[in-house]
Protein backbone atom coordinates (compact mmCIF):
# COMPACT_ATOMS: atom_id res chain seq x y z
CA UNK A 1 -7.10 35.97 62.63
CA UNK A 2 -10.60 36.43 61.65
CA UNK A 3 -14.23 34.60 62.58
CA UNK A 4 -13.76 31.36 63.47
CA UNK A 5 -14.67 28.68 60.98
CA UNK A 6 -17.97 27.06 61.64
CA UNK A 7 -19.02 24.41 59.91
CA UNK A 8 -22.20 23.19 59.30
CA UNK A 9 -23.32 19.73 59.75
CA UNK A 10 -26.18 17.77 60.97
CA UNK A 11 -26.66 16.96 64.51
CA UNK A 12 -25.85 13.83 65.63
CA UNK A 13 -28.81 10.83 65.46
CA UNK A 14 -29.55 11.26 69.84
CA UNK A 15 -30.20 15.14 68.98
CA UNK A 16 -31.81 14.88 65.98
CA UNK A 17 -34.57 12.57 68.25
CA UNK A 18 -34.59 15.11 70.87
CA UNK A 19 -35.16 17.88 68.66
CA UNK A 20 -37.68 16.37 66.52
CA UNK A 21 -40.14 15.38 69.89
CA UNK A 22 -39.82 18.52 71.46
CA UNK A 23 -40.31 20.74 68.44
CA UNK A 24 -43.39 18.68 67.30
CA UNK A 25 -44.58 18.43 70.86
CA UNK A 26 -44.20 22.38 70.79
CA UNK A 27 -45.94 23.14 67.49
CA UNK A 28 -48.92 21.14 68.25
CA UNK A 29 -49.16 23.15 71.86
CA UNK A 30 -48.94 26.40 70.28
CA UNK A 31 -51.30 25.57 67.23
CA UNK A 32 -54.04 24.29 69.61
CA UNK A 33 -53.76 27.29 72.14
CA UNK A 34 -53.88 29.67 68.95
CA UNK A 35 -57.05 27.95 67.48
CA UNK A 36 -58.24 27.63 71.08
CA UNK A 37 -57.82 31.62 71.23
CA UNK A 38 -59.64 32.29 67.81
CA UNK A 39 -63.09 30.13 68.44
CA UNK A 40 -63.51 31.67 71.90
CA UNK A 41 -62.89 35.20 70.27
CA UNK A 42 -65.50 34.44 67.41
CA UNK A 43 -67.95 32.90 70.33
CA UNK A 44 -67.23 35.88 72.09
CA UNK A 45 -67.69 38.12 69.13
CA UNK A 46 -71.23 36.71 68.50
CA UNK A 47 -72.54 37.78 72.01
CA UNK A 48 -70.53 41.17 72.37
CA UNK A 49 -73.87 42.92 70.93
CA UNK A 50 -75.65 42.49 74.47
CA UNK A 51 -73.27 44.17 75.90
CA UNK A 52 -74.40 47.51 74.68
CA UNK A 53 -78.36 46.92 75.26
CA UNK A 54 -79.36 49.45 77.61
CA UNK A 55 -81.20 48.58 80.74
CA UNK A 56 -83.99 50.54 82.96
CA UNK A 57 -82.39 51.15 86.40
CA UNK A 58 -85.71 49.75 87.70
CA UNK A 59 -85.25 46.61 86.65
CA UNK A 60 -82.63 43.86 87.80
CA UNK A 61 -80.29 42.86 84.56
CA UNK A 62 -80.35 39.14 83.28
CA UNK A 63 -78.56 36.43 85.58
CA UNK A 64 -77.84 33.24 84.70
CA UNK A 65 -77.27 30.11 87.67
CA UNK A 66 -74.33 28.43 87.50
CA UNK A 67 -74.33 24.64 88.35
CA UNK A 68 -71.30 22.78 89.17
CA UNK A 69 -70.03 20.33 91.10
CA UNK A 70 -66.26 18.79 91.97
CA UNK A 71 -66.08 15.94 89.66
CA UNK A 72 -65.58 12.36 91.24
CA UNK A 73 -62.47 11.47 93.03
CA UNK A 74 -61.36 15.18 92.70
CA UNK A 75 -61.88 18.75 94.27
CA UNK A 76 -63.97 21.30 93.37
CA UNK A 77 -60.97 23.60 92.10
CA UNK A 78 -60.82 21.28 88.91
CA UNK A 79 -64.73 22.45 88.19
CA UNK A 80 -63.87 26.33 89.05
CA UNK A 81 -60.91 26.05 86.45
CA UNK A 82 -63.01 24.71 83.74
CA UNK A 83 -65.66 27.66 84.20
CA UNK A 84 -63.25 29.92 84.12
CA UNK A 85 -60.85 28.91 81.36
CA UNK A 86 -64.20 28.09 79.17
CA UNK A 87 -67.29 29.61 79.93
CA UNK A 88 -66.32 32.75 81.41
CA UNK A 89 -64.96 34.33 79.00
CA UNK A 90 -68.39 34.15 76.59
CA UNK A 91 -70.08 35.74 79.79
CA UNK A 92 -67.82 38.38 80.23
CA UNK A 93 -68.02 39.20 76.26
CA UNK A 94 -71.88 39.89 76.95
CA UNK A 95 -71.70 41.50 80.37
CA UNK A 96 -73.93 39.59 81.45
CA UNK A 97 -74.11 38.52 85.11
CA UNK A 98 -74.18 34.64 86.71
CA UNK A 99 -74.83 33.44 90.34
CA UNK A 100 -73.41 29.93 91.17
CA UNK A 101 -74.33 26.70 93.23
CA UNK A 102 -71.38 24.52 93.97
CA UNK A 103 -71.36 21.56 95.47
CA UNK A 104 -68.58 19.66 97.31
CA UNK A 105 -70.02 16.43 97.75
CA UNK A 106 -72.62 14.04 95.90
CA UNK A 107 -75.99 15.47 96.73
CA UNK A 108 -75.08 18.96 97.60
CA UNK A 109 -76.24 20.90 94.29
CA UNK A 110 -79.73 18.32 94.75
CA UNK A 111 -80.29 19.84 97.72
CA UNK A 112 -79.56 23.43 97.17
CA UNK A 113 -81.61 23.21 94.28
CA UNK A 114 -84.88 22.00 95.91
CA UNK A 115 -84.69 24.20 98.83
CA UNK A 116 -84.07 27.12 96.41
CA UNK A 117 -87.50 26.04 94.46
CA UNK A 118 -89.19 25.36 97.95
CA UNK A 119 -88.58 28.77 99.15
CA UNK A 120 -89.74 30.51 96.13
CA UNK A 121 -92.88 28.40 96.32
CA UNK A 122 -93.43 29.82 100.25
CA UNK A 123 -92.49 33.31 98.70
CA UNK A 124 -95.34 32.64 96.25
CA UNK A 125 -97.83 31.76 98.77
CA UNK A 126 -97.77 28.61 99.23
CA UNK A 127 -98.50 27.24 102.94
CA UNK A 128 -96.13 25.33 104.70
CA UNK A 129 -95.82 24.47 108.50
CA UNK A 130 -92.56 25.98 108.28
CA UNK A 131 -92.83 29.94 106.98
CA UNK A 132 -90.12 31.98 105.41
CA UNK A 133 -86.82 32.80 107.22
CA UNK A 134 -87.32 36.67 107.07
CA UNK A 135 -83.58 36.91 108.37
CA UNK A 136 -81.93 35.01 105.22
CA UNK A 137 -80.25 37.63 103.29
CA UNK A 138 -81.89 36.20 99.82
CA UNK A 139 -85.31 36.93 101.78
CA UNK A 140 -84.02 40.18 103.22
CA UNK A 141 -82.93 41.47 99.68
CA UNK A 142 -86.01 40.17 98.05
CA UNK A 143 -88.29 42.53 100.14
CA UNK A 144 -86.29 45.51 99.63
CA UNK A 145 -86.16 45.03 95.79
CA UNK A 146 -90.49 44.66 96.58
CA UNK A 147 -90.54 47.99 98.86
CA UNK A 148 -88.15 50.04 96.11
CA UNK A 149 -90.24 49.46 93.53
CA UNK A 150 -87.06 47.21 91.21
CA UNK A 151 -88.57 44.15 89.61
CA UNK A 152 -86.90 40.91 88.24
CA UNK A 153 -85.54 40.46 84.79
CA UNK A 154 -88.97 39.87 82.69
CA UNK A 155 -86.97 37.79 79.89
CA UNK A 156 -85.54 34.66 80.20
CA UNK A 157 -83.12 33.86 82.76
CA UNK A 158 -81.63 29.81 82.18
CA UNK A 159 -79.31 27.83 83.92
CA UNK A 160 -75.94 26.63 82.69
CA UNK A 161 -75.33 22.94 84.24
CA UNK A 162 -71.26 21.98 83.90
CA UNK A 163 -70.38 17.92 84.20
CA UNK A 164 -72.85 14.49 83.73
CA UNK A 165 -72.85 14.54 87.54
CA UNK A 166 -74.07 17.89 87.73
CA UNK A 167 -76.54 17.54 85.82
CA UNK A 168 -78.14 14.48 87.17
CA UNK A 169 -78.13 16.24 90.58
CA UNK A 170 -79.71 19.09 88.72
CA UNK A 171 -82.61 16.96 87.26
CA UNK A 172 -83.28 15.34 90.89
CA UNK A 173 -83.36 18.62 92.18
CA UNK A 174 -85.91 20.05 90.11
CA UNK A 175 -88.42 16.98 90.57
CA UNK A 176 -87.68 17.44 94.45
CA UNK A 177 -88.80 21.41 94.42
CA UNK A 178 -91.96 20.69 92.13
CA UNK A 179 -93.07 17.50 93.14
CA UNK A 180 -91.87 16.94 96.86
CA UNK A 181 -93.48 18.57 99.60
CA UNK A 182 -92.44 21.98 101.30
CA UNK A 183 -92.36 19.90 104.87
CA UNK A 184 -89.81 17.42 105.60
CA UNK A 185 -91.08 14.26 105.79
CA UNK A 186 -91.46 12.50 109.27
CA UNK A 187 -88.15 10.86 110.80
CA UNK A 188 -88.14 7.18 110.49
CA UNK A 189 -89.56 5.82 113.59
CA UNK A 190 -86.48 4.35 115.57
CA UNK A 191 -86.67 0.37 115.82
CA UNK A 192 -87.49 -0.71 119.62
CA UNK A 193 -84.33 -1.90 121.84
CA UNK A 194 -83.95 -5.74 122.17
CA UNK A 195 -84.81 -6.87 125.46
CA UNK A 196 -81.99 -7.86 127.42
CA UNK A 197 -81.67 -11.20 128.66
CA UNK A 198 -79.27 -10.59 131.88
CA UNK A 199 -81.56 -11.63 134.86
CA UNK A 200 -82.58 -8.24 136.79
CA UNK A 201 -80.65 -7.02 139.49
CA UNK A 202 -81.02 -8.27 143.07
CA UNK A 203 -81.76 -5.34 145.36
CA UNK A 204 -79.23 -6.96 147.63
CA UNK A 205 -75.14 -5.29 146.40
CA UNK A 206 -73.45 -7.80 145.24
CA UNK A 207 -70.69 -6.36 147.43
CA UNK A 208 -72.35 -6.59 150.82
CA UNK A 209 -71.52 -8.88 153.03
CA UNK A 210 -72.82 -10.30 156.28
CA UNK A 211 -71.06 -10.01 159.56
CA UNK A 212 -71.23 -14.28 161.22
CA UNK A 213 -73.65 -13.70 164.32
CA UNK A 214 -75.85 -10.49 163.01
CA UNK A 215 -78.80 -10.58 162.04
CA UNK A 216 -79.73 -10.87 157.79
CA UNK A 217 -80.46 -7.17 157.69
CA UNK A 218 -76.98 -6.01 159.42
CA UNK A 219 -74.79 -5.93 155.96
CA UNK A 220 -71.78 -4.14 156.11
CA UNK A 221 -70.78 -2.61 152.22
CA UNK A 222 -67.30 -2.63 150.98
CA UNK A 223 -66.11 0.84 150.84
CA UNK A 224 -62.90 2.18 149.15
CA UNK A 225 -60.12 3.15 151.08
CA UNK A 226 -60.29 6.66 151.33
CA UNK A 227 -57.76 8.94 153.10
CA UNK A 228 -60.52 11.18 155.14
CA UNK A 229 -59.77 12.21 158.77
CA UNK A 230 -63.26 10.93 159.11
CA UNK A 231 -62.73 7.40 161.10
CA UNK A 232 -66.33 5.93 159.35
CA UNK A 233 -65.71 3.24 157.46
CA UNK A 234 -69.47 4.34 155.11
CA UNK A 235 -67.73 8.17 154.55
CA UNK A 236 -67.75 8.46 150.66
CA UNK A 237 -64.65 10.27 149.20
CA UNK A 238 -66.10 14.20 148.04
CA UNK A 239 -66.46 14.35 144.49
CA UNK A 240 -63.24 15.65 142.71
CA UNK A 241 -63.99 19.00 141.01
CA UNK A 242 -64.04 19.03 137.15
CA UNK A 243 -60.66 20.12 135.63
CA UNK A 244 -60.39 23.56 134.72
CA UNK A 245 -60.07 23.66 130.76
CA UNK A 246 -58.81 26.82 129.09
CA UNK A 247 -61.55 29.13 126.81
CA UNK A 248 -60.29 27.91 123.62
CA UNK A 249 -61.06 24.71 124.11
CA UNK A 250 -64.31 25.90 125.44
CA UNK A 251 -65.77 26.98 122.50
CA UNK A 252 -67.52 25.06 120.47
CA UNK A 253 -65.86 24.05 117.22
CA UNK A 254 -68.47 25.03 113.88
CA UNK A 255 -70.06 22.12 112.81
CA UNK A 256 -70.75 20.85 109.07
CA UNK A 257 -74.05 21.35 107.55
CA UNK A 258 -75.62 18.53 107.11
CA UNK A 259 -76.77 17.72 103.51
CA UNK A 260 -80.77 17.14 104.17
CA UNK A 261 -82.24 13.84 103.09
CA UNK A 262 -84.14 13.68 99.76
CA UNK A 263 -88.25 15.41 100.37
CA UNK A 264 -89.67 13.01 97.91
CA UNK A 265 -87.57 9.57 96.10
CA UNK A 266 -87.60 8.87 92.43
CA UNK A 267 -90.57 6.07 93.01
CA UNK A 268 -93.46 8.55 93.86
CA UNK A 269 -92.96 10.49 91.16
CA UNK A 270 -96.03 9.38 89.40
CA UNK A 271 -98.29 10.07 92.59
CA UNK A 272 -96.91 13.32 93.84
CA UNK A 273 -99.02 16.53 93.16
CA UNK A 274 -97.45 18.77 91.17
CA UNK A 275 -97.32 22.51 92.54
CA UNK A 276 -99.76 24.85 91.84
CA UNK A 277 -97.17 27.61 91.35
CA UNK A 278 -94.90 25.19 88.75
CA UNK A 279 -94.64 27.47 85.89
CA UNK A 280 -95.54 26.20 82.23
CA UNK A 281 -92.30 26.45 81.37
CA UNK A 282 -89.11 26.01 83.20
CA UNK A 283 -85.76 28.19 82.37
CA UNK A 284 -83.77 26.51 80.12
CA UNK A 285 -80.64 24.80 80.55
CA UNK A 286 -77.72 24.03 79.10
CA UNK A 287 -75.00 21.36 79.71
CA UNK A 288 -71.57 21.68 79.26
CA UNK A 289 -69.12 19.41 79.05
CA UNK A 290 -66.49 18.70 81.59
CA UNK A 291 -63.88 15.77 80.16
CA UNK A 292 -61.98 14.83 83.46
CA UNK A 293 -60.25 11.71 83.42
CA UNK A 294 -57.80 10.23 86.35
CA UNK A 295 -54.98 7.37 86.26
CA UNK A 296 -51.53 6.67 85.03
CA UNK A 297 -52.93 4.25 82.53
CA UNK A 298 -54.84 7.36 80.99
CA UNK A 299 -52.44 8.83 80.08
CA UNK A 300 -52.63 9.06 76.39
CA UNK A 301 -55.93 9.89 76.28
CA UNK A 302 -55.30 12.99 78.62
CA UNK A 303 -51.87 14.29 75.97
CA UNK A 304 -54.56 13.74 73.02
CA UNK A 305 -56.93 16.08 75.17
CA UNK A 306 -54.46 18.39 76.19
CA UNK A 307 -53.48 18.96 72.13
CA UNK A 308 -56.92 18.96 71.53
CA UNK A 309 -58.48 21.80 73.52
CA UNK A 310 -59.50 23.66 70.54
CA UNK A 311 -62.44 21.02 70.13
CA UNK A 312 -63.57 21.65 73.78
CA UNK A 313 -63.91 25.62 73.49
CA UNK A 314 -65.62 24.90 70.45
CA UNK A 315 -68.70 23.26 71.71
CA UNK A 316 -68.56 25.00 75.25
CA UNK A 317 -68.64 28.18 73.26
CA UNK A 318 -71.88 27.38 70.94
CA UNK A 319 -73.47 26.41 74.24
CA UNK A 320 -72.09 29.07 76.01
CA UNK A 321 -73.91 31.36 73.04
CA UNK A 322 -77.20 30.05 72.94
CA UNK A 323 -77.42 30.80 76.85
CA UNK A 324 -76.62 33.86 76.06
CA UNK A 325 -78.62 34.85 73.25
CA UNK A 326 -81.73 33.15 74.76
CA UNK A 327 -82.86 30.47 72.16
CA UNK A 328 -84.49 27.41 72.69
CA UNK A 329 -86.18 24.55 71.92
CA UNK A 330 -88.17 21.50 73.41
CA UNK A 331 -86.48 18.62 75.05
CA UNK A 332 -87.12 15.73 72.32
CA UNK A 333 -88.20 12.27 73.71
CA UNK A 334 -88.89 9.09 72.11
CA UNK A 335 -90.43 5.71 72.92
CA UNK A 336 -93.84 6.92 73.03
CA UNK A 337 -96.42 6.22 70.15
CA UNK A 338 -97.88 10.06 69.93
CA UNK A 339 -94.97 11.76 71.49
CA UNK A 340 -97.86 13.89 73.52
CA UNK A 341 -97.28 14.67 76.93
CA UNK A 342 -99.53 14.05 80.06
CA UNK A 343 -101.55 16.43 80.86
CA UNK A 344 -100.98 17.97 85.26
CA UNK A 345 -103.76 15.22 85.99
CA UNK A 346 -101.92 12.03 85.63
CA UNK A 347 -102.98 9.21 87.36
CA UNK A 348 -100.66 6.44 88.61
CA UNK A 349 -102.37 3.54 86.89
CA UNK A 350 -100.79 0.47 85.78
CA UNK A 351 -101.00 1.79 81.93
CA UNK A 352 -100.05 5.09 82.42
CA UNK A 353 -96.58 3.73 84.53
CA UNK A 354 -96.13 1.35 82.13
CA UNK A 355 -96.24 3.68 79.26
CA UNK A 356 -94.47 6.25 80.95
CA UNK A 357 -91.34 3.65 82.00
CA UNK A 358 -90.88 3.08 78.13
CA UNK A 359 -90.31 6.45 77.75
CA UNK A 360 -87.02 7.83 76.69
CA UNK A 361 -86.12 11.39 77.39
CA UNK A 362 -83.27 13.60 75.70
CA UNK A 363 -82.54 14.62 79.49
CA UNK A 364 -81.34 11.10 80.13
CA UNK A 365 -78.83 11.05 77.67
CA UNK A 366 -77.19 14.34 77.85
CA UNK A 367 -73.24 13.81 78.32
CA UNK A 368 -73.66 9.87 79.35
CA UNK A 369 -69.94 9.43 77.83
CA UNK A 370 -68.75 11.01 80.95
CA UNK A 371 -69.67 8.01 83.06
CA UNK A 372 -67.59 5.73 81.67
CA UNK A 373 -64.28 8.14 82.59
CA UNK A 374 -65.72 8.68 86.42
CA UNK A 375 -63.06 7.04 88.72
CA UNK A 376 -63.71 3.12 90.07
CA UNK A 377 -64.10 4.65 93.87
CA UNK A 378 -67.26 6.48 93.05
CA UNK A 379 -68.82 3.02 92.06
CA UNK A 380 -67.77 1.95 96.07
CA UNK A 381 -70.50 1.61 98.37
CA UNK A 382 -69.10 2.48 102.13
CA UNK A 383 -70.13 1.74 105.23
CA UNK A 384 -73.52 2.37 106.46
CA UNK A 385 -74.20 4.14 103.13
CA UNK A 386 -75.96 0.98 101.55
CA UNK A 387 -79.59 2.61 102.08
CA UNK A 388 -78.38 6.36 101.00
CA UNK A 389 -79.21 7.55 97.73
CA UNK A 390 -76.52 7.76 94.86
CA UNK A 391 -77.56 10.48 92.87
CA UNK A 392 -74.72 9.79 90.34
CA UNK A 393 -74.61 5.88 90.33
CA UNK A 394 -78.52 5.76 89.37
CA UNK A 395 -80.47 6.64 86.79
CA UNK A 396 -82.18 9.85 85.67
CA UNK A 397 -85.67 9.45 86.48
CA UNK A 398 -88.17 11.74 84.99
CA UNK A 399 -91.87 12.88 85.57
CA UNK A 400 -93.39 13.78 82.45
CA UNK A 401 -94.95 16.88 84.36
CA UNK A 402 -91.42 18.04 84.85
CA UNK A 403 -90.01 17.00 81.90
CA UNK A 404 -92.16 17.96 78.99
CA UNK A 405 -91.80 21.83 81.05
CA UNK A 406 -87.88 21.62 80.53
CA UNK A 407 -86.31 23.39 77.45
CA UNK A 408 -82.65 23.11 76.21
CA UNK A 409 -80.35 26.19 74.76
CA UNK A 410 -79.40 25.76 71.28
CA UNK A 411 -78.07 27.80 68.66
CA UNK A 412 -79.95 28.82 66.05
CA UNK A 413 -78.95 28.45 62.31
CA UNK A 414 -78.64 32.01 61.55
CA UNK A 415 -76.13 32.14 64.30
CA UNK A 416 -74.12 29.55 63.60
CA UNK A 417 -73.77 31.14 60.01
CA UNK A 418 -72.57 34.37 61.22
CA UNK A 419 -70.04 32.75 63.75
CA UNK A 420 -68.76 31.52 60.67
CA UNK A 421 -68.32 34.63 58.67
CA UNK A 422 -67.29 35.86 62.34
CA UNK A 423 -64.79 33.16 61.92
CA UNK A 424 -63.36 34.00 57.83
CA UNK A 425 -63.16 37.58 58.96
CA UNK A 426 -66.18 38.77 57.51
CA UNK A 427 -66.74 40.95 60.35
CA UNK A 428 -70.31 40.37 62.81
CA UNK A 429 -72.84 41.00 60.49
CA UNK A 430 -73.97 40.03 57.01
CA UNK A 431 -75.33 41.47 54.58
CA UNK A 432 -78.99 41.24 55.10
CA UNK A 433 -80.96 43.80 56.27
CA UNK A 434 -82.28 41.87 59.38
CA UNK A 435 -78.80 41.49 60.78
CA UNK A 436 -78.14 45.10 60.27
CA UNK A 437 -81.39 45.89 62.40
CA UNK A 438 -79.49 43.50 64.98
């Protein structure tokens, strides 16, 4: 009888459709997620070096802080997943090590920040009304590492900031450590009660009564009915015993930290003494960026992003890199006739503000775009939170003090030219003899 007789013909016009969407659909995915591979590999490549720099066993190996926060109208696993599936990878490459600050809520990685940067400041010497906490574990190892003799990486740490809300918490933060105090300010003083305008109560009870033919001082009070053997009509009933409740419920549920209140607000910057102990230089930063938009009407934009990954490792990996490899440069700013910064001294005089209001810093521009994605319920104002700072919602305020002692990450142009030969498979180094000696 033989094979059966296939023969061949087109699909019909509903499966050519269905095959045509899901194989492009397909193609695109798996070309994305292969480029996607390749640029994290050659980012990856470019920092693998580190990796087999030796270090003394007397001194702790480089760390770099890890800022991020759950982005708005969403949990903090969407953050965690976007460290993990883009900047973790570059660290791992280098074996290099990372500590993190999270933050759940607007305002937490603000405050962590500042009371990280106030306790340093007491560790340097600074006095404060309220001394170190010798039993916090970051104090307790801090010691040890003092008695043993193991001191702190002597190179350049950095921080790595992920998200446009991050970051503004960030630069709040940093003002608060340098420029607020190490006290907490005074409480408000509570506002006096209103006086009340009942009429004040008669030392007579208003449930006394007086017995017809006794005297005005013979009042008999209305007692409750009580079932005592007692025949007294004043007997008060015992008090009932409180109800026995069972150990569980005893116990006193944890409570949440509360988030502390801001040391120092955005308006006295410009008379706030700067710390004696403020390095010239602060570590350098980095900002990633963290595209995270929400909505059914979004849609579109979010396919286009999910075929498009490939573009995000891509920048996430250069400034991954220059974390890494420790190069730097200046924050630029503009807006400002000499482009000179003030000196530790400033003054808060009506020039001075005025010149220092048309200032425009590159901090205040960093990932902006982001904004404009956050979700409409951030933009909300509840209840009783009319007079509490939103970090997010305002804008980034800088001291010149602060923010001429920032620097940014950035790669240089040698690196960027041997990622690219990384990239056409012309292996890690080139051919001159300084990258050799790398």
């Amino acid at each position: 009888q033989g094979l059966p007789n296939f023969r061949l013909r087109l699909p019909s016009r509903n499966w050519m459709i269905f095959l045509s969407i899901t194989g492009s659909w397909t193609a695109a995915v798996i070309y994305d997620r292969r480029e996607k591979k390749r640029i994290q590999k050659k980012w990856a490549t470019v920092v693998s070096h580190l990796a087999e720099e030796a270090v003394p066993t007397s001194v702790m190996p480089r760390k770099l802080t890890i800022f991020l926060t759950a982005p708005p109208a969403d949990g903090l696993m969407a953050a965690r997943d976007h460290f993990h599936e883009y900047v973790k990878p570059i660290l791992v490459s280098a074996s290099l090590d990372w500590d993190a600050i999270e933050g759940r809520r607007e305002g937490d990685v603000r405050a962590a920040l500042a009371e990280r940067i106030r306790q340093l400041r007491k560790l340097k010497g600074e006095h404060s009304t309220e001394p170190v906490e010798e039993e916090d574990a970051d104090v307790i190892t801090y010691r040890q590492r003092q008695r043993s003799g193991i001191r702190e990486w002597d190179g350049i740490q950095g921080d790595i900031i992920i998200g446009r809300n991050t970051w503004k918490e960030y630069v709040r933060g940093l003002h608060e450590g340098w420029l607020g105090p190490l006290d907490p300010p005074p409480p408000p003083p509570e506002a006096d009660p209103l006086p009340s305008s009942t009429p004040p109560e008669s030392s007579t009870p208003l449930s006394s009564t007086t017995i017809p033919g006794s005297q005005p001082s013979e009042l008999v009070p209305d007692t409750p009915h009580t079932t005592s053997d007692d025949a007294s009509p004043t007997t008060t009933p015992p008090p009932e015993s409180p109800s026995e409740t069972p150990p569980a419920e005893q116990e006193k549920k944890p409570t949440k930290r509360k988030q502390p209140d801001p040391f120092i607000s955005p308006s006295q910057y410009s008379t706030a003494t700067l710390a004696p102990t403020c390095p010239p230089e602060l570590p350098p930063s980095t900002t990633i960026s963290f595209p995270h938009i929400l909505g059914f009407l979004n849609t579109p934009t979010r396919m286009y992003r999910f075929l498009n990954r490939r573009k995000v490792a891509d920048d996430i990996g250069r400034q991954t890199a220059a974390a890494v490899l420790a190069s730097y440069r200046p924050f630029a700013e503009s807006g400002h006739g000499d482009g000179a910064f003030l000196g530790d001294d400033a003054t808060s005089s009506g020039d001075e503000n005025q010149a220092n209001s048309q200032r425009r810093w590159e901090q205040q521009t960093l990932l902006i775009e982001e904004e404009a994605e956050w979700h409409k319920s951030v933009r909300k104002t509840k209840e009783g939170d009319q007079k509490k700072e939103r970090v997010w919602l305002d804008e980034v305020v800088l001291d010149p003090r602060i923010a001429g002692r920032m620097r940014r990450f950035e790669v240089t142009p040698e690196e960027e030219q041997r990622a690219d030969r990384i990239r056409n498979g012309e292996g890690a180094l080139g051919s001159t003899d300084e990258e050799r000696d790398r």
